[in-house]
N, C-alpha and C. Protein backbone atom coordinates (compact mmCIF):
# COMPACT_ATOMS: atom_id res chain seq x y z
N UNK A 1 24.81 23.78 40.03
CA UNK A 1 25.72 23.91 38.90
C UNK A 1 25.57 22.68 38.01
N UNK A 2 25.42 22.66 36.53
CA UNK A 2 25.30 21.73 35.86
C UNK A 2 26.64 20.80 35.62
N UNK A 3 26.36 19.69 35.33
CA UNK A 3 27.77 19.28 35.36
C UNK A 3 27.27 17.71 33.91
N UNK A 4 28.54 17.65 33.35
CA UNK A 4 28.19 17.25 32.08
C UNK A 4 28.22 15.75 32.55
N UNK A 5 27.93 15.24 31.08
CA UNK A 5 27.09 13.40 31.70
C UNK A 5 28.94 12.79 31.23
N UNK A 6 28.64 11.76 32.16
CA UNK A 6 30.17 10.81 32.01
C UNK A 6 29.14 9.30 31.95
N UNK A 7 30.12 8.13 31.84
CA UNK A 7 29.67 7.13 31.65
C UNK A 7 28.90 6.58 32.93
N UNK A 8 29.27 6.81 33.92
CA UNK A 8 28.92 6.74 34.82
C UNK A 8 27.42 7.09 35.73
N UNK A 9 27.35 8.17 35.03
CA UNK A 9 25.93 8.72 35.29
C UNK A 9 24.60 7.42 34.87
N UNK A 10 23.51 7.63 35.35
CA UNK A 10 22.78 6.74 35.46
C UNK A 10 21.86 7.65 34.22
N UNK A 11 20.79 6.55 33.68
CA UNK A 11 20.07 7.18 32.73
C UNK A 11 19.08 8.19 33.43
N UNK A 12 18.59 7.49 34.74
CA UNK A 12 17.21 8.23 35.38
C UNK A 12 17.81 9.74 35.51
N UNK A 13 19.18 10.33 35.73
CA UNK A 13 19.64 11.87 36.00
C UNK A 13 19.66 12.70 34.56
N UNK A 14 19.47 11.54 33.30
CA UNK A 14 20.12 13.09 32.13
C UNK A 14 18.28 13.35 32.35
N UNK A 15 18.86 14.63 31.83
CA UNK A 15 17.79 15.43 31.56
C UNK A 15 18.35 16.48 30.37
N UNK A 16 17.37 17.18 29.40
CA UNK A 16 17.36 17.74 27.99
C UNK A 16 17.55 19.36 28.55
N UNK A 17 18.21 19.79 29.56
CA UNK A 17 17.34 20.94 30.39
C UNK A 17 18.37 22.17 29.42
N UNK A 18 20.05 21.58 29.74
CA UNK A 18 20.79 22.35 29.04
C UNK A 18 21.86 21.17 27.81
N UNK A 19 22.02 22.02 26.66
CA UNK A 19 22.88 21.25 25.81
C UNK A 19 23.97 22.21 24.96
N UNK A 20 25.18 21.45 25.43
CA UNK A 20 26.46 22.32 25.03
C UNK A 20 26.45 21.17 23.41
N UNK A 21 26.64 22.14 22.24
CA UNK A 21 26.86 21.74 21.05
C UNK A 21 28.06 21.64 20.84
N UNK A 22 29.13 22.56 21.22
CA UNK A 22 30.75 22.29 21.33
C UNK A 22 31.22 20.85 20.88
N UNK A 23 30.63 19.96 21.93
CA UNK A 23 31.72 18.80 22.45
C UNK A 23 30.26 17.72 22.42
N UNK A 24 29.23 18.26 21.74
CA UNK A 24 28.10 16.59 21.82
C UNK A 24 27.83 16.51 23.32
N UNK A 25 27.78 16.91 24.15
CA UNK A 25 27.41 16.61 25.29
C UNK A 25 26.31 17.06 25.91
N UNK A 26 25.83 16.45 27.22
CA UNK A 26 24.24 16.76 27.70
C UNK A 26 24.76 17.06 29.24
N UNK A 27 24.38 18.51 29.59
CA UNK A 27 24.43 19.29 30.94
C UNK A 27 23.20 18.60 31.32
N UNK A 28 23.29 18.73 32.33
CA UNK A 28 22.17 17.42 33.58
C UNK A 28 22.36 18.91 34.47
N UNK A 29 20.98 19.56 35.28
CA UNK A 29 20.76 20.17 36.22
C UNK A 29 20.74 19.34 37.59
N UNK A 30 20.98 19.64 38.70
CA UNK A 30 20.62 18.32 39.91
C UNK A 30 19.34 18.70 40.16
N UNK A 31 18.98 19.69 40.22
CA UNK A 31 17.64 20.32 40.77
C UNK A 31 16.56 19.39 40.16
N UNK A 32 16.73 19.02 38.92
CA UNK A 32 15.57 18.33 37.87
C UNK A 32 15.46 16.88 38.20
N UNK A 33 14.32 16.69 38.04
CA UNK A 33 14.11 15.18 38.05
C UNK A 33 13.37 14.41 37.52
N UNK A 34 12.98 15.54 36.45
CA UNK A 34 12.37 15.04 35.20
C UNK A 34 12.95 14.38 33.95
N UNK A 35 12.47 13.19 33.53
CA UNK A 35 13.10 12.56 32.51
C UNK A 35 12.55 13.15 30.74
N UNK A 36 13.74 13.66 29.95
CA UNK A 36 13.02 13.84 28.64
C UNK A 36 13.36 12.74 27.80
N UNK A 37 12.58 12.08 27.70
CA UNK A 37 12.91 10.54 27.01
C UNK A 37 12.48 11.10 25.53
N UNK A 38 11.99 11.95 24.71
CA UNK A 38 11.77 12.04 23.78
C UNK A 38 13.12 12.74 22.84
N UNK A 39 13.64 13.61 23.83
CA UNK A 39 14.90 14.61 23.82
C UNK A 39 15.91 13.56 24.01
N UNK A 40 15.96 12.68 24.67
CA UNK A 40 17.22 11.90 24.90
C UNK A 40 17.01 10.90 23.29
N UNK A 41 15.83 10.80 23.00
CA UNK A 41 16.01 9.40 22.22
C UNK A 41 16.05 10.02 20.53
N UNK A 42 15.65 11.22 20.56
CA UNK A 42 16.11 12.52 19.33
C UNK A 42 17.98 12.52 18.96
N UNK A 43 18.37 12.26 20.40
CA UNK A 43 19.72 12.99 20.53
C UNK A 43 20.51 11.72 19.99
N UNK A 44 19.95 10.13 20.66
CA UNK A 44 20.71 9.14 20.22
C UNK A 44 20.30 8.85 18.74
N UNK A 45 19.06 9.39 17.43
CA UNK A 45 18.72 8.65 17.00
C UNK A 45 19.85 10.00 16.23
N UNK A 46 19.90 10.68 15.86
CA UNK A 46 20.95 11.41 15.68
C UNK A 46 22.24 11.57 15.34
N UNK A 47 22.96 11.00 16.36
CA UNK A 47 24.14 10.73 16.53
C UNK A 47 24.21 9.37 15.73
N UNK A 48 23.59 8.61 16.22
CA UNK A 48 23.15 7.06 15.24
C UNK A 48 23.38 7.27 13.45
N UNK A 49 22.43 8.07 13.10
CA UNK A 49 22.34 8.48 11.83
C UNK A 49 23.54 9.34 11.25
N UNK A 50 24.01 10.15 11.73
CA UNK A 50 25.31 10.88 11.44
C UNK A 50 26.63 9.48 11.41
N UNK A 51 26.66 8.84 12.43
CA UNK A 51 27.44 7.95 12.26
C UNK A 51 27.17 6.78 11.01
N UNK A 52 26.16 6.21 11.00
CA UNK A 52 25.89 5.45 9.42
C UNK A 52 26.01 5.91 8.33
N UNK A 53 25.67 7.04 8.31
CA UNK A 53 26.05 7.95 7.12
C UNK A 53 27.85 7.99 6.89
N UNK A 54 28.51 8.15 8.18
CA UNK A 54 30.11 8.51 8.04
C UNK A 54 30.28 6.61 7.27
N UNK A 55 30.07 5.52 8.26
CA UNK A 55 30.54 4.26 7.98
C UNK A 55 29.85 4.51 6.08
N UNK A 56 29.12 4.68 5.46
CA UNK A 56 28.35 4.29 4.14
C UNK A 56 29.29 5.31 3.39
N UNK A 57 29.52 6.03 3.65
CA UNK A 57 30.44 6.96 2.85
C UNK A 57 31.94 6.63 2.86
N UNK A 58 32.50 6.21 3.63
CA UNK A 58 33.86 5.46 3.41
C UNK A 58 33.43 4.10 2.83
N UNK A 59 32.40 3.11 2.93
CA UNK A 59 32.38 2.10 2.74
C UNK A 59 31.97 1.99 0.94
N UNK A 60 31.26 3.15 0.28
CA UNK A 60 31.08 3.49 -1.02
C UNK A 60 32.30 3.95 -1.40
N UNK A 61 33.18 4.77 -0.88
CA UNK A 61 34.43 5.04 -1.44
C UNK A 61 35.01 4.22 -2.96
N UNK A 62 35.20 2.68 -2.92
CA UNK A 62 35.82 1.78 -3.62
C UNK A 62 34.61 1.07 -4.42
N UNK A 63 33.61 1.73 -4.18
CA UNK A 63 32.54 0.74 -5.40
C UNK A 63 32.19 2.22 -6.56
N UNK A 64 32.22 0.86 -7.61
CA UNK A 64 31.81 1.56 -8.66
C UNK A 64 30.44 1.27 -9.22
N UNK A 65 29.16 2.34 -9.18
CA UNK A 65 27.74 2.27 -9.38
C UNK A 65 27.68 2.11 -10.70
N UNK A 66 26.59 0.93 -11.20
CA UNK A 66 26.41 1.15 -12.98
C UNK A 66 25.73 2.34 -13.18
N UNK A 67 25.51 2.86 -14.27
CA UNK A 67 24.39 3.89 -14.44
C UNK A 67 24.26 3.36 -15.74
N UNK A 68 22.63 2.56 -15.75
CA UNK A 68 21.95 2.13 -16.78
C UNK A 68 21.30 3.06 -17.71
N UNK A 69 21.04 2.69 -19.11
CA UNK A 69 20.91 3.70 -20.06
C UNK A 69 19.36 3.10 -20.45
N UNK A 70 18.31 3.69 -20.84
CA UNK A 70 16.72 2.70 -21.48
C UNK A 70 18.08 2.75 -22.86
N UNK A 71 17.10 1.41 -23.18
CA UNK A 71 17.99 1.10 -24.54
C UNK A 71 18.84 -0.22 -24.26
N UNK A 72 19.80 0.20 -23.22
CA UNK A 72 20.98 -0.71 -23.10
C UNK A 72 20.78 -2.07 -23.15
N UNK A 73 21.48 -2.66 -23.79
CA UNK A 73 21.26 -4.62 -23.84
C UNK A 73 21.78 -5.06 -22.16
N UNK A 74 21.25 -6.03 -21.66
CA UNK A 74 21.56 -6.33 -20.54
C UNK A 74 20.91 -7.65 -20.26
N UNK A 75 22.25 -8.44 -19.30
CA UNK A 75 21.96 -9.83 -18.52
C UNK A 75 21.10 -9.92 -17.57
N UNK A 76 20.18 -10.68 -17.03
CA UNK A 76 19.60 -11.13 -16.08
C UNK A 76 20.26 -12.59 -15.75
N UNK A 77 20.18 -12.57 -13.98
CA UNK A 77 21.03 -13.30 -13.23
C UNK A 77 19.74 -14.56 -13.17
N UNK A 78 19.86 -15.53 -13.33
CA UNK A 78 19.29 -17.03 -13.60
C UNK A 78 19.30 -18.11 -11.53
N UNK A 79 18.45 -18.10 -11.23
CA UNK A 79 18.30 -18.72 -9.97
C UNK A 79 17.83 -19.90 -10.29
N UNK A 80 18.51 -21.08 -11.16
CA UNK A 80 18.03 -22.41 -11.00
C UNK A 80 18.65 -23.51 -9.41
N UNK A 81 17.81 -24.43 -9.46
CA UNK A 81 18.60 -24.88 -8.59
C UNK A 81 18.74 -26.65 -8.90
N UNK A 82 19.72 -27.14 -8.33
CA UNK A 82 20.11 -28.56 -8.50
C UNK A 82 18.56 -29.27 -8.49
N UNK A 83 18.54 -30.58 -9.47
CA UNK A 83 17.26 -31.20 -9.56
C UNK A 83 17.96 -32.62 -9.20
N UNK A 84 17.62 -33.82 -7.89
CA UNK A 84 17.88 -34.90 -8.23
C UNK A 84 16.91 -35.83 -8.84
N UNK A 85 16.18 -35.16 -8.92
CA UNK A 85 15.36 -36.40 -9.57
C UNK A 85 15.60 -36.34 -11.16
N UNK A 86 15.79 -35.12 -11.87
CA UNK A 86 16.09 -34.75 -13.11
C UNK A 86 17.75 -34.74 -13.76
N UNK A 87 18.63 -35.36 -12.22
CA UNK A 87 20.02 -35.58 -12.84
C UNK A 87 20.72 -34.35 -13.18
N UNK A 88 19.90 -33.13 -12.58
CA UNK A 88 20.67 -31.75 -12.96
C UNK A 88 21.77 -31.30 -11.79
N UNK A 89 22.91 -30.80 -12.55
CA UNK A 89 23.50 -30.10 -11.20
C UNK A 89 24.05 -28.68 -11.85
N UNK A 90 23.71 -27.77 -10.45
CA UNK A 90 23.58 -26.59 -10.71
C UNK A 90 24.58 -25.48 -10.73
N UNK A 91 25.56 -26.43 -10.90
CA UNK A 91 26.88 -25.88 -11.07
C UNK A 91 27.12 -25.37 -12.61
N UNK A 92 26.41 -26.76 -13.23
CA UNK A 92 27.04 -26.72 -14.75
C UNK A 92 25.81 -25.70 -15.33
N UNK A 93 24.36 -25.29 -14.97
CA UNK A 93 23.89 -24.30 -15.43
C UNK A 93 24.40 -22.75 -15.65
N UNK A 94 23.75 -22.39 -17.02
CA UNK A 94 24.05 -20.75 -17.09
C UNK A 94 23.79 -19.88 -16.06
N UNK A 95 25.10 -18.89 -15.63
CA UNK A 95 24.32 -18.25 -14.50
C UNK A 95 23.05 -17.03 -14.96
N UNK A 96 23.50 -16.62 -16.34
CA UNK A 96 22.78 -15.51 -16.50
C UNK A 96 21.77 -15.67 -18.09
N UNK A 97 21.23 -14.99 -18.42
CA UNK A 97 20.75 -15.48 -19.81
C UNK A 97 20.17 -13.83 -20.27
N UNK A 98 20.00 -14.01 -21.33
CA UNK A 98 20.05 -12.79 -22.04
C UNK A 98 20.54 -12.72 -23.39
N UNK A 99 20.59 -11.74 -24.41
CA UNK A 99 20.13 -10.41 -23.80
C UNK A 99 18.93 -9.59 -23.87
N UNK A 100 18.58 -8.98 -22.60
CA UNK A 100 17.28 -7.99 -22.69
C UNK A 100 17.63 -6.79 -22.89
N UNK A 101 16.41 -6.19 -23.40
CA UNK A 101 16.51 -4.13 -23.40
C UNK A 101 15.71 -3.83 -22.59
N UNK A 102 16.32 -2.74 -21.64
CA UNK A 102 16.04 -2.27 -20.84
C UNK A 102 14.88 -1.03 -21.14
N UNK A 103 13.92 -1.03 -21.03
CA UNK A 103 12.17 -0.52 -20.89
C UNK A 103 12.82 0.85 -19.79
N UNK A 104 12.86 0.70 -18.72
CA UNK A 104 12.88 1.36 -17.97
C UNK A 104 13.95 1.75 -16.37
N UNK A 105 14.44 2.61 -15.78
CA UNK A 105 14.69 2.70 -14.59
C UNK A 105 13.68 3.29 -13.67
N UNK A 106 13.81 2.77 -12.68
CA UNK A 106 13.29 2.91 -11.54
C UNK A 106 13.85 3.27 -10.28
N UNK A 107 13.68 4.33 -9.73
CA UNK A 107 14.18 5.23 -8.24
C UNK A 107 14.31 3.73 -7.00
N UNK A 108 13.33 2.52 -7.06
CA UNK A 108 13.67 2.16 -5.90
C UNK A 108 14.37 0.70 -6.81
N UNK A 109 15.58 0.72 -7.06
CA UNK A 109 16.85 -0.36 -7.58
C UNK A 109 16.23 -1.21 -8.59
N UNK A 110 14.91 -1.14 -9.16
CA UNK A 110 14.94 -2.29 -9.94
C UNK A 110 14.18 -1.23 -11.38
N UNK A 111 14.65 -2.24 -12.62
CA UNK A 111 14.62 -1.82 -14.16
C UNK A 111 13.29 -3.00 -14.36
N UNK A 112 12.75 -2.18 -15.78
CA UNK A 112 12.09 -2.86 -16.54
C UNK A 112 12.73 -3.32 -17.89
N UNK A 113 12.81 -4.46 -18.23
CA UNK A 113 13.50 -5.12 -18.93
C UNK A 113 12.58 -5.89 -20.26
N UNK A 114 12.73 -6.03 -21.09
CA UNK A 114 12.11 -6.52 -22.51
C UNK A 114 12.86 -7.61 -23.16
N UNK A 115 11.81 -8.38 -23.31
CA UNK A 115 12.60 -9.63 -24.04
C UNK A 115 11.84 -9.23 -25.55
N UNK A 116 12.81 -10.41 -26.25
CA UNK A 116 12.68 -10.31 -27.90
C UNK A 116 11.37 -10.95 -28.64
N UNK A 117 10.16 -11.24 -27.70
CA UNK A 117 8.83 -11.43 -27.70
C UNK A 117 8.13 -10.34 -27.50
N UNK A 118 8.96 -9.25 -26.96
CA UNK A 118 8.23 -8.00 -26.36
C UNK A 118 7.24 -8.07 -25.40
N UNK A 119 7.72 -9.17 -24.20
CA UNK A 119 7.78 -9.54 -22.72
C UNK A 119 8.12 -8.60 -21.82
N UNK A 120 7.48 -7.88 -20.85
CA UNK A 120 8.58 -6.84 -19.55
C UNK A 120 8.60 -7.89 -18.59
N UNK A 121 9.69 -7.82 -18.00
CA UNK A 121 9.42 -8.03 -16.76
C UNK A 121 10.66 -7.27 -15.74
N UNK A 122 10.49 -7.34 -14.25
CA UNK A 122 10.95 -6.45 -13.69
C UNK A 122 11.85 -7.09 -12.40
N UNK A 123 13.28 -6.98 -12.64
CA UNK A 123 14.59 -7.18 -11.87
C UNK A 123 14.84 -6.42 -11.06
N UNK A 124 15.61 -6.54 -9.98
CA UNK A 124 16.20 -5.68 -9.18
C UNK A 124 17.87 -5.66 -9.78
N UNK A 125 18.19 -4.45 -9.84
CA UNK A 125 19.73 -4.26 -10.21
C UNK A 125 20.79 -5.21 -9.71
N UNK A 126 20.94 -5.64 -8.83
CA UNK A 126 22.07 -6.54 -8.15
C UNK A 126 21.39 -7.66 -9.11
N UNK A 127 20.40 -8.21 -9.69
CA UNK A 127 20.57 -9.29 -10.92
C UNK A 127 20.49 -8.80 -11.84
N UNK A 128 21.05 -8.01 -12.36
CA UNK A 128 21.39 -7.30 -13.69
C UNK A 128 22.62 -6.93 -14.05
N UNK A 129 23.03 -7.17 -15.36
CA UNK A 129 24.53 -6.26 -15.52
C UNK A 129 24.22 -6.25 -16.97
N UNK A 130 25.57 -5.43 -17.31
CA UNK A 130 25.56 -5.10 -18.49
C UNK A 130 26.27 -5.52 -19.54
N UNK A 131 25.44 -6.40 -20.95
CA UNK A 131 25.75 -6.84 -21.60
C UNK A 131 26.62 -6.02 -22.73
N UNK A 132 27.90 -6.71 -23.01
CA UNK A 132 29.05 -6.19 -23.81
C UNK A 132 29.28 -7.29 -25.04
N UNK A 133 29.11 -6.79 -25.85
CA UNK A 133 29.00 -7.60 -27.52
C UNK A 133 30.16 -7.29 -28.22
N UNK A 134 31.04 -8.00 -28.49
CA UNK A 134 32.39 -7.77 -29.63
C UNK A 134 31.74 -7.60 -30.45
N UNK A 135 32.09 -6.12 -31.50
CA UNK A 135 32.33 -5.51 -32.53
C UNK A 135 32.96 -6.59 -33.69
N UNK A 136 32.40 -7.34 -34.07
CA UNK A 136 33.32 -8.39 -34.80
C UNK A 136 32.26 -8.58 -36.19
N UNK A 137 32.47 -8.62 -37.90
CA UNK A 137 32.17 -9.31 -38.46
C UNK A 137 32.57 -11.15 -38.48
N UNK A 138 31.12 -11.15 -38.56
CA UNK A 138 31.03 -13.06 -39.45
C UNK A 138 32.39 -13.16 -39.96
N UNK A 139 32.83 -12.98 -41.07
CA UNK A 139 33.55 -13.20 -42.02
C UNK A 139 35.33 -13.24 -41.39
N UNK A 140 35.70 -12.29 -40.55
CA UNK A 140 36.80 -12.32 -39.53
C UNK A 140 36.97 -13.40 -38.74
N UNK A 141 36.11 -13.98 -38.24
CA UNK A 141 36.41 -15.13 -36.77
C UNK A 141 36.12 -16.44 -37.50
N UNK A 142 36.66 -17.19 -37.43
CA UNK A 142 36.35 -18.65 -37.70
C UNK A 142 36.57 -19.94 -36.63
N UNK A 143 35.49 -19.96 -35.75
CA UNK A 143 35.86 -20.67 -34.93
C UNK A 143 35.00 -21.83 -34.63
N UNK A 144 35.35 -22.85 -35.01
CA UNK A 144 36.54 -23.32 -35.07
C UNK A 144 37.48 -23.29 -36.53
N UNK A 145 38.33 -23.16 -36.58
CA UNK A 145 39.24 -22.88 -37.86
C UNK A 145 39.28 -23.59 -39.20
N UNK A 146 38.56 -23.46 -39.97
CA UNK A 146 38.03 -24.04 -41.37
C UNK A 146 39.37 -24.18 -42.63
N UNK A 147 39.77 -25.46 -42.60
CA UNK A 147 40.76 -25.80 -43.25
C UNK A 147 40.98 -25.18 -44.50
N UNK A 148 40.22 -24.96 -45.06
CA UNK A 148 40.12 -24.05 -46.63
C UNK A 148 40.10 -22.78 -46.34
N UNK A 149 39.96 -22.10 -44.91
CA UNK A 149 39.38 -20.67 -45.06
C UNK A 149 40.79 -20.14 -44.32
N UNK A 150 41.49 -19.19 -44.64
CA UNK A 150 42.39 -18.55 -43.65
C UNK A 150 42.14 -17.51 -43.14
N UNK A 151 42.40 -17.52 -41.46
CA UNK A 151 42.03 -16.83 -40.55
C UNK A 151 43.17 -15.79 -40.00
N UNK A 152 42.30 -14.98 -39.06
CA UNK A 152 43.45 -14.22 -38.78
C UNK A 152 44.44 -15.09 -36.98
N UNK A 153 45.13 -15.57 -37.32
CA UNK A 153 46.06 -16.51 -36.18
C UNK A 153 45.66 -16.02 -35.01
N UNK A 154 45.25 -15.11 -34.07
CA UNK A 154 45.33 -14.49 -32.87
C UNK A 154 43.95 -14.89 -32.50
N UNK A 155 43.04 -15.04 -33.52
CA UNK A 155 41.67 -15.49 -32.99
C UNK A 155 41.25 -16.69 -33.32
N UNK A 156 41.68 -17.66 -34.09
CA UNK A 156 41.45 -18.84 -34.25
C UNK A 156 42.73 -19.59 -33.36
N UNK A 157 41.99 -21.39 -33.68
CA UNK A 157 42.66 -22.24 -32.40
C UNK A 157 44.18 -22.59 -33.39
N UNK A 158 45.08 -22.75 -32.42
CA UNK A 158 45.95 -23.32 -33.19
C UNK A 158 45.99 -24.63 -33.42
N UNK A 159 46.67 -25.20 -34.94
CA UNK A 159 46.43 -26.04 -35.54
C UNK A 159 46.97 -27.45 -34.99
C-alpha cells in the first residue's frame, strides 16, 4: 500500500512511481527501490519556481514601472568617485547629468540614449530616469529678482 512522504521519510525511499496532485504530495511504493532523481528534482524545481513567482508578484505589487517613450528627454545617473589627490569630494558632485534623447528601448533593461553631439551610448534603466522641464517662459521668472524688473512674488526671492 502506498503511503504518502512525511518529513521524516528518508530521501533514498521517495520514488516518482505514484503522484497525488490534490495535496502536492509524492506516494512512495515499498516494493520500489528505485530512485527517480530526475522526477524528484523536476518536482522541487517546480514548486521552487511557482513559489518565486508568488514572492515577485506580491513584492511588485507597490512599485511603479517607468514606461519609456523613443523621444523622451532623460537623466543618466553619474558614478564619480572621491579624488584625494585632486581635493574632490563626492558628495558635493552631480549625481546625474543630462539631458539625453532616448534612440531606443531594449527587451533586456537597458535604452539607447543620444547626446546633443549626436553621441549613443547605452544605460541600463535603474541609471536612467525621466527628465521633467517646467513649462516656464524667460520673461516670467527672474531669478534672482532684478530691482527694476517686477516679478511675479511666488517665484522670485523675497526682498
Amino acid at each position: 500500500m502506498p503511503k504518502p512522504i512525511s518529513q521524516s521519510v528518508s530521501i533514498r525511499e521517495i520514488t516518482l512511481s505514484e503522484r497525488n496532485d490534490e495535496d502536492n504530495s509524492i506516494i512512495v511504493s515499498q516494493d520500489e527501490q528505485e530512485i527517480n532523481h530526475e522526477g524528484i528534482i523536476e518536482v522541487v524545481r517546480k514548486k521552487l519556481r511557482t513559489r518565486a513567482d508568488a514572492r515577485n508578484r506580491v513584492k511588485d505589487q507597490a512599485k511603479k514601472f517607468i514606461q519609456y517613450q523613443v523621444g523622451q528627454q532623460v537623466l543618466v545617473k553619474e558614478h564619480k568617485l572621491s579624488s584625494g589627490e585632486d581635493n574632490e569630494i563626492h558628495k558635493f558632485f552631480l549625481l546625474y547629468r543630462g539631458p539625453y534623447t532616448l534612440v531606443q528601448i531594449r527587451d533586456n533593461n537597458t535604452v539607447l540614449v543620444e547626446d546633443s553631439r549626436g553621441q549613443t551610448m547605452r544605460y541600463n534603466v535603474k541609471n536612467v530616469k525621466p527628465y521633467h522641464s517646467l513649462p516656464r517662459k524667460d520673461e516670467d521668472l527672474c531669478f534672482p529678482p532684478d530691482p527694476g524688473k517686477s516679478c511675479d512674488p511666488f517665484l522670485s526671492f523675497p526682498n
